[in-house]
N, C-alpha and C. Protein backbone atom coordinates (compact mmCIF):
# COMPACT_ATOMS: atom_id res chain seq x y z
N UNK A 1 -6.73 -2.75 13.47
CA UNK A 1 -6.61 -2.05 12.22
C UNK A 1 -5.48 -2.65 11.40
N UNK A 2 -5.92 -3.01 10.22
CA UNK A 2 -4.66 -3.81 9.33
C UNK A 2 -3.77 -2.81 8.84
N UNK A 3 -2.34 -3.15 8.81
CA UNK A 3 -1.50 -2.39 7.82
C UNK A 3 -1.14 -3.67 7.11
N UNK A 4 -1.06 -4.68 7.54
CA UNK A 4 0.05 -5.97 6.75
C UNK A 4 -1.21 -6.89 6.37
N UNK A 5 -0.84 -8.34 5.60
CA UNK A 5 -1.82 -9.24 4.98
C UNK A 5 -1.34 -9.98 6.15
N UNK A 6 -3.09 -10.64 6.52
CA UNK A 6 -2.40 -12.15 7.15
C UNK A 6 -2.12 -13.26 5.95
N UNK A 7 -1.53 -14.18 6.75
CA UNK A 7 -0.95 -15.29 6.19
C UNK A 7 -2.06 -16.03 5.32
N UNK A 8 -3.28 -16.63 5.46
CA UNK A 8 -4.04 -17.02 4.84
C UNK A 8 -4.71 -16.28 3.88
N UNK A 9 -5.15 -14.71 3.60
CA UNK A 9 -4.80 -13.89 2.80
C UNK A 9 -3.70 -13.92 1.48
N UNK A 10 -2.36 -13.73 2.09
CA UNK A 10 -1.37 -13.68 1.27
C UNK A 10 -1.59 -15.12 0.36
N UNK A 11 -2.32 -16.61 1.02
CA UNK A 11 -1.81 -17.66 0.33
C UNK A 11 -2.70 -18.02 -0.42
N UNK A 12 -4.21 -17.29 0.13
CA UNK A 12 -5.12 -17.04 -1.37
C UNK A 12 -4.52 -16.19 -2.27
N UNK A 13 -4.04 -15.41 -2.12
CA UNK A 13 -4.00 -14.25 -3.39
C UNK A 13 -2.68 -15.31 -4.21
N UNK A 14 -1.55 -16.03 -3.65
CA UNK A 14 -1.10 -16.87 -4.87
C UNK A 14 -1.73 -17.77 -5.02
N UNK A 15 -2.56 -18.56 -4.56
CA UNK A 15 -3.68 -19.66 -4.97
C UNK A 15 -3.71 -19.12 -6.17
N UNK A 16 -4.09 -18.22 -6.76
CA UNK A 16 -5.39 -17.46 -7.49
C UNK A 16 -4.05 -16.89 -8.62
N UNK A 17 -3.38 -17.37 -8.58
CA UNK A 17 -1.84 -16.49 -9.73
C UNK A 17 -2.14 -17.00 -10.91
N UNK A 18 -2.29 -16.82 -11.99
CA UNK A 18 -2.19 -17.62 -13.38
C UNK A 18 -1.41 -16.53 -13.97
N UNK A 19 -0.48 -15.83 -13.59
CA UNK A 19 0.74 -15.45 -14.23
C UNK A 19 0.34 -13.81 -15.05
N UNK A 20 -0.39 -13.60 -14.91
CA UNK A 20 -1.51 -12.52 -15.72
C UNK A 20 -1.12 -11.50 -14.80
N UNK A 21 -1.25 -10.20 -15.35
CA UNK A 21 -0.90 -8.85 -14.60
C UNK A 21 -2.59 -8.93 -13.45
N UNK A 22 -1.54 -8.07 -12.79
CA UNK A 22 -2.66 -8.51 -11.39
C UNK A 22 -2.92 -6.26 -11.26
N UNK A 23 -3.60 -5.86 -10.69
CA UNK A 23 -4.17 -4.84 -9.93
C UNK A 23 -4.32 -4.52 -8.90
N UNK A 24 -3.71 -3.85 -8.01
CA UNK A 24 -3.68 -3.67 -6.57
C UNK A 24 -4.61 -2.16 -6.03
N UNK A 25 -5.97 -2.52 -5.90
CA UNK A 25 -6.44 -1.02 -5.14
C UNK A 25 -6.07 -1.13 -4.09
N UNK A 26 -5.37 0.50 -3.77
CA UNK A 26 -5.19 0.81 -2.51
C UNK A 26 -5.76 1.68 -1.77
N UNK A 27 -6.56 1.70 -0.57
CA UNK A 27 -7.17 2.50 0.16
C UNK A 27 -6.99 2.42 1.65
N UNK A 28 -5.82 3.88 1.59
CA UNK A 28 -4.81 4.02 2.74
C UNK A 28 -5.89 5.29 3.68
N UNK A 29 -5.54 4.85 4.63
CA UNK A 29 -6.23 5.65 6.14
C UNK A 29 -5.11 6.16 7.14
N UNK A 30 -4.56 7.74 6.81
CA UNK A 30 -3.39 7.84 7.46
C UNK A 30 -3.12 7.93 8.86
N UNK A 31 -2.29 8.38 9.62
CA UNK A 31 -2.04 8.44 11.40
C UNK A 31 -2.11 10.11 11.19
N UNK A 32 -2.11 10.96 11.53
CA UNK A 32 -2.01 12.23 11.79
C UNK A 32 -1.06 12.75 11.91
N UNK A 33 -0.05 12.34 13.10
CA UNK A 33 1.60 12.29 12.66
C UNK A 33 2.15 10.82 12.49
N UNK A 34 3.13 10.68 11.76
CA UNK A 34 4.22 9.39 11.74
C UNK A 34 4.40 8.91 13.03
N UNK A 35 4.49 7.73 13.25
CA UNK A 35 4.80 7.25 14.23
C UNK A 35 6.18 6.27 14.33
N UNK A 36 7.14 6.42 14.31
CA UNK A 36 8.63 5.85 14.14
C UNK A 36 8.73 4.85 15.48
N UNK A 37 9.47 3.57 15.59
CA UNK A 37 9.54 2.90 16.52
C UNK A 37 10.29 3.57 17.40
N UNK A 38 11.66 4.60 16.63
CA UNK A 38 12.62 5.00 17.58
C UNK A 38 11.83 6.62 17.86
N UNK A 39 11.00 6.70 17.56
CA UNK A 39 10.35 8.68 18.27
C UNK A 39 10.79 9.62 16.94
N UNK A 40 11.57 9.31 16.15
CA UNK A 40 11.79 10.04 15.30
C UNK A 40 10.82 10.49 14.46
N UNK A 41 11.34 11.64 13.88
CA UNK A 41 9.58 12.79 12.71
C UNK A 41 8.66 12.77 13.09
N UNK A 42 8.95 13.31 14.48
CA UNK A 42 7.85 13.28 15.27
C UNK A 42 6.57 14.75 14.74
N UNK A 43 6.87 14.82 14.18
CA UNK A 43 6.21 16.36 13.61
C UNK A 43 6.02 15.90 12.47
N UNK A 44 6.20 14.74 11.54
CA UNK A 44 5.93 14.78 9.94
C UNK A 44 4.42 13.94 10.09
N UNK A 45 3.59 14.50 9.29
CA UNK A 45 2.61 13.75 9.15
C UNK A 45 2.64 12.61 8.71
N UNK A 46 1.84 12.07 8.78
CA UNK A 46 1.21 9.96 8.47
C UNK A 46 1.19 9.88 6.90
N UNK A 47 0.46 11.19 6.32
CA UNK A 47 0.62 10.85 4.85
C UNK A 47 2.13 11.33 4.41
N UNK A 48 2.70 12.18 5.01
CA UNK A 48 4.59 12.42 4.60
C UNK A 48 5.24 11.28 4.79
N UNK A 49 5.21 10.53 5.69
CA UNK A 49 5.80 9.43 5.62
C UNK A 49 5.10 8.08 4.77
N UNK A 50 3.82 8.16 4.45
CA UNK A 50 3.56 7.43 3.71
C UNK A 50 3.78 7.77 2.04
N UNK A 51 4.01 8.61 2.01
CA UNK A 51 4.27 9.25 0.97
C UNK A 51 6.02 8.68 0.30
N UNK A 52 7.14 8.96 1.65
CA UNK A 52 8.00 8.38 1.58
C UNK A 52 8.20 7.05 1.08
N UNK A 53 7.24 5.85 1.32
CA UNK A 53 7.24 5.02 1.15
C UNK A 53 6.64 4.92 -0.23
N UNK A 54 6.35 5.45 -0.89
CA UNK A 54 5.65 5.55 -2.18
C UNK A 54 6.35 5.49 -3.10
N UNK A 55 7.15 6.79 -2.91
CA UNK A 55 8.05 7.34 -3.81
C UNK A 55 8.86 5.89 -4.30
N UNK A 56 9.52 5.26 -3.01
CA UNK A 56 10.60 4.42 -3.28
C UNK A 56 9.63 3.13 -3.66
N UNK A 57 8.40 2.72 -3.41
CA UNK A 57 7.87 1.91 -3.85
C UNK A 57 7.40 1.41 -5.76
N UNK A 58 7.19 2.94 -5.66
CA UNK A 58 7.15 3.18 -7.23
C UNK A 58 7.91 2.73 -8.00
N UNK A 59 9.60 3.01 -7.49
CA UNK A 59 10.67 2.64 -8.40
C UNK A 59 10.90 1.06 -8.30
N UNK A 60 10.30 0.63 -7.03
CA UNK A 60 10.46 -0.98 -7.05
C UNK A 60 9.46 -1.63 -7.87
N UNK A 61 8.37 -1.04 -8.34
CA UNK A 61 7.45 -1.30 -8.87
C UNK A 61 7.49 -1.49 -10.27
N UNK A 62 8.04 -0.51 -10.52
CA UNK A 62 8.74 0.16 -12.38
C UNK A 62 9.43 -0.82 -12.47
N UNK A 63 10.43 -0.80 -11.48
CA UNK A 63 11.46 -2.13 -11.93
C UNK A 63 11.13 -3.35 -12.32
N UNK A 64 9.92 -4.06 -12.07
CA UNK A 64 9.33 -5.22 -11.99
C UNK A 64 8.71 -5.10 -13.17
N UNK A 65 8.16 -4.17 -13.73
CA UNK A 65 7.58 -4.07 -15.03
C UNK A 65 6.02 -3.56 -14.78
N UNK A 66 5.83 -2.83 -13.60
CA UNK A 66 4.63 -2.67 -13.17
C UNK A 66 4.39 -1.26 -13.72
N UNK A 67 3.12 -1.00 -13.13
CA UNK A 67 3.20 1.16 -13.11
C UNK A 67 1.61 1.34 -12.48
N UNK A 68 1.74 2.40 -11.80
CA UNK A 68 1.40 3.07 -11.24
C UNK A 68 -0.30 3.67 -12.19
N UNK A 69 -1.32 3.26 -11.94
CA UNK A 69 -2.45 3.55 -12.99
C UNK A 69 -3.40 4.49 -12.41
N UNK A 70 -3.69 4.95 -11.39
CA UNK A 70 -4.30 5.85 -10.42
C UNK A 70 -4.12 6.15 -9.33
N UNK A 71 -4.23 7.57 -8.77
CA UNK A 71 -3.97 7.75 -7.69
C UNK A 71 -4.26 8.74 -7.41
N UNK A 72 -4.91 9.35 -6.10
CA UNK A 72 -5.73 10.80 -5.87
C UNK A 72 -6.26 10.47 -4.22
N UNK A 73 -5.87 11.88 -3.43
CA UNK A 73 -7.15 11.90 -2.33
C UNK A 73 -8.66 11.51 -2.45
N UNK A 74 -9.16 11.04 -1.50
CA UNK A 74 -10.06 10.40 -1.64
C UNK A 74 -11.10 11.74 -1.38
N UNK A 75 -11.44 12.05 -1.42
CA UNK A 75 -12.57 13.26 -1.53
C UNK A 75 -13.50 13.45 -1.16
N UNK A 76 -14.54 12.80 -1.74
CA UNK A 76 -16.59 12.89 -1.31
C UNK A 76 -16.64 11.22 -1.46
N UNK A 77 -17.29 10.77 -0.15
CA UNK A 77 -18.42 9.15 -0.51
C UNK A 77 -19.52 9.72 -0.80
N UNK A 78 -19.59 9.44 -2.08
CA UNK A 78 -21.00 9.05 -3.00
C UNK A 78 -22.28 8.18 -2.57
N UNK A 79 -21.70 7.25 -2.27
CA UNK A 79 -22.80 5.87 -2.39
C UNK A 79 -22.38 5.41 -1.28
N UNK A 80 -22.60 5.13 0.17
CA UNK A 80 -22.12 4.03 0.89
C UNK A 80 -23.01 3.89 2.11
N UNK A 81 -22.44 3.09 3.00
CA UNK A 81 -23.84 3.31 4.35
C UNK A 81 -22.46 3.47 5.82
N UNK A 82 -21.70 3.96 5.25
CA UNK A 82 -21.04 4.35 6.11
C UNK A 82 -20.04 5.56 5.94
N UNK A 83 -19.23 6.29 6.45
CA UNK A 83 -18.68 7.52 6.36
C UNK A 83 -17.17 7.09 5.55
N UNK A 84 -16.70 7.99 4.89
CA UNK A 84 -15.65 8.00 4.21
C UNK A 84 -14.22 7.39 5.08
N UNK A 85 -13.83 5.90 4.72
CA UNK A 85 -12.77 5.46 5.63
C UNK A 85 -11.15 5.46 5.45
N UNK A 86 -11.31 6.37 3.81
CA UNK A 86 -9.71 6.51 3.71
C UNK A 86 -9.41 7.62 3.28
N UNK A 87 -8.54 7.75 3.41
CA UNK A 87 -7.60 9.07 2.53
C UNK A 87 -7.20 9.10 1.39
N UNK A 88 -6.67 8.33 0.61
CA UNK A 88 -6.34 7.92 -0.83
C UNK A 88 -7.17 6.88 -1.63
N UNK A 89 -6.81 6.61 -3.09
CA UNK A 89 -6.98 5.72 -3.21
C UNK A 89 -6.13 5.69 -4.77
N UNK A 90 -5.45 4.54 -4.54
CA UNK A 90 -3.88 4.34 -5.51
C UNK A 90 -4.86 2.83 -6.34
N UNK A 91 -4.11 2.44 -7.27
CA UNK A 91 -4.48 1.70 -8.14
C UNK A 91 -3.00 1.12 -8.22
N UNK A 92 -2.64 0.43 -8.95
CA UNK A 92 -1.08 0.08 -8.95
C UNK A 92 -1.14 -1.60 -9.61
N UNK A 93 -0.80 -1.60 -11.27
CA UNK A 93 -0.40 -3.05 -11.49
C UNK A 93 0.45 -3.13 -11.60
N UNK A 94 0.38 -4.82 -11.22
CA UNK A 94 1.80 -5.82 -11.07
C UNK A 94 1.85 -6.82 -12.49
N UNK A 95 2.72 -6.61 -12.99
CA UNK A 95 2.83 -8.14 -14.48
C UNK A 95 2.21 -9.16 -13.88
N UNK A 96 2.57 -9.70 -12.58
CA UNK A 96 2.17 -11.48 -12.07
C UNK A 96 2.01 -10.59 -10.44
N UNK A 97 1.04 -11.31 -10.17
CA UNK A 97 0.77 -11.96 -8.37
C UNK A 97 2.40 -12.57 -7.81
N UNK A 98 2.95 -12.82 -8.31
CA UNK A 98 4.32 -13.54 -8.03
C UNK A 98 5.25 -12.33 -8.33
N UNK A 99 4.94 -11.42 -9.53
CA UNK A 99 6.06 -10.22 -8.95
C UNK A 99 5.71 -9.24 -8.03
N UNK A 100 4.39 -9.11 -7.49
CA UNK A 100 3.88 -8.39 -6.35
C UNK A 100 4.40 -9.11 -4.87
N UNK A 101 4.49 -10.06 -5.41
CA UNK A 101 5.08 -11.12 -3.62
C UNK A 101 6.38 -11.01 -3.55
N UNK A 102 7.14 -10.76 -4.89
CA UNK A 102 8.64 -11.03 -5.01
C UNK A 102 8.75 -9.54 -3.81
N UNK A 103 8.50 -8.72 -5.01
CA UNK A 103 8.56 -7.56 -4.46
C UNK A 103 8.06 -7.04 -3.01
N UNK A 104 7.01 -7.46 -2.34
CA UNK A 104 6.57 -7.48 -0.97
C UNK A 104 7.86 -8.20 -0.15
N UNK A 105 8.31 -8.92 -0.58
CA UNK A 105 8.78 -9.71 0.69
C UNK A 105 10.38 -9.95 0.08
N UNK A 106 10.80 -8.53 -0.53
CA UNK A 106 12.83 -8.46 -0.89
C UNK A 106 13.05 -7.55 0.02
N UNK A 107 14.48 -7.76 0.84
CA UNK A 107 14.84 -6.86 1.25
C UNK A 107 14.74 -5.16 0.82
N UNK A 108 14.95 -4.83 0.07
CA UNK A 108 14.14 -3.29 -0.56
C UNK A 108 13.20 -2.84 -0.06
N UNK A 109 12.28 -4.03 0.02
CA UNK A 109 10.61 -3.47 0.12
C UNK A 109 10.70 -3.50 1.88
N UNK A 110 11.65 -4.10 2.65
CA UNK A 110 11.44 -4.40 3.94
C UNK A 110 12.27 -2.68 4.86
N UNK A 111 12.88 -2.82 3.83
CA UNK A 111 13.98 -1.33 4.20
C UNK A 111 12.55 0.12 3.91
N UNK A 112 11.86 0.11 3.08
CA UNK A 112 11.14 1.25 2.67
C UNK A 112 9.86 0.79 3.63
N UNK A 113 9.44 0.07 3.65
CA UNK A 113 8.00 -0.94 4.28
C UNK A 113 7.75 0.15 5.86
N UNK A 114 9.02 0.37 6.49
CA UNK A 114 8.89 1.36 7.78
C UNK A 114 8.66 2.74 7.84
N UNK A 115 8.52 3.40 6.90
CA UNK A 115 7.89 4.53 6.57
C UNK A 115 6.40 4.58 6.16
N UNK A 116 5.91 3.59 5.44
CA UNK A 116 3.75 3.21 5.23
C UNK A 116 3.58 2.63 6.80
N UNK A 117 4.26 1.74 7.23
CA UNK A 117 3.88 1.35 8.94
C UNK A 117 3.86 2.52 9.85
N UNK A 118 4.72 3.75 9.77
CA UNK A 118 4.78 4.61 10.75
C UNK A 118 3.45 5.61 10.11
N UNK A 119 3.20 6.08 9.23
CA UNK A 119 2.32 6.73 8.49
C UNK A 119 0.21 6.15 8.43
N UNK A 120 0.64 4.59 8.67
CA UNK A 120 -0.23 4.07 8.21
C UNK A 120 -1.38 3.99 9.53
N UNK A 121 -2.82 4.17 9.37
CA UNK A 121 -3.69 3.95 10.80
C UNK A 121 -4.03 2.79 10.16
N UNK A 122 -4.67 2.37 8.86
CA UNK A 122 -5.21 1.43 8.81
C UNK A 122 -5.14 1.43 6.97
N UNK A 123 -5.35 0.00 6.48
CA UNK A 123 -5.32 0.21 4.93
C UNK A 123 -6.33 -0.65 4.17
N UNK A 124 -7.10 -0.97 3.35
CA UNK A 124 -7.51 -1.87 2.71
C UNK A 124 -6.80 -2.28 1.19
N UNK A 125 -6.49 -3.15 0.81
CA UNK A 125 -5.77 -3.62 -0.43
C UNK A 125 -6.65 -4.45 -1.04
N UNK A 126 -6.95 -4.49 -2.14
CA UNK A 126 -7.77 -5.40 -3.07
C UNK A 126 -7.59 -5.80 -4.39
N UNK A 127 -7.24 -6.91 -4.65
CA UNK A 127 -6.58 -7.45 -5.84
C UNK A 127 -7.64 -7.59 -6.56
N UNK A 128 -7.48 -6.67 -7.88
CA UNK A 128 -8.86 -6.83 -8.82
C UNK A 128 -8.31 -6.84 -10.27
């Protein structure tokens, strides 16, 4: 179950940069409770702690010149040939593919990043 990009992933999505605001759907699949490396919040749910990670993600996001364009529980599948696989689904642009990487991979994002990992069962991300 993915929470992170692999490497060949990450090096298409800058292949593909021409500097243009980019779009990030997100469709997060939570844990039931948090799962902390050290045992800690052991009682907070997967979406509370992913939630945590939001909050502070947001402001790293704003900062970059991004914002936040949708976001809601995921509700009823309509159309599909399989059963409903997430819990949310966030929308979120970035100015550049290059301020989405800046931002993925600064210390900031690595300090907040352990709260969506403890929260997270599985995620899909799609740059559109």
């Amino acid at each position: 179950m993915a929470i992170l990009s692999h490497d060949e992933q990450t090096s298409a999505l800058i292949e593909k940069d021409q500097g243009e605001s980019a779009n990030m759907l997100n469709l997060p699949e939570f844990k039931q409770f948090a799962q902390y490396p050290d045992g800690s919040e052991a009682r907070l749910s997967g979406k509370d702690a992913h939630m945590r990670y939001g909050v502070k993600a947001a402001e790293l996001v704003m900062n970059l010149g991004g914002e936040f364009l949708f976001g809601s529980d995921a509700n009823t599948l309509v159309i599909a040939d399989s059963d409903l696989q997430w819990d949310m689904v966030v929308i979120v642009k970035y100015p550049s593919i290059a301020a989405f990487n800046e931002m993925t991979n600064s210390r900031e994002y690595a300090v907040i990043h352990r709260h969506c990992e403890a929260g997270l069962a599985h995620q899909t991300l799609v740059q559109c």
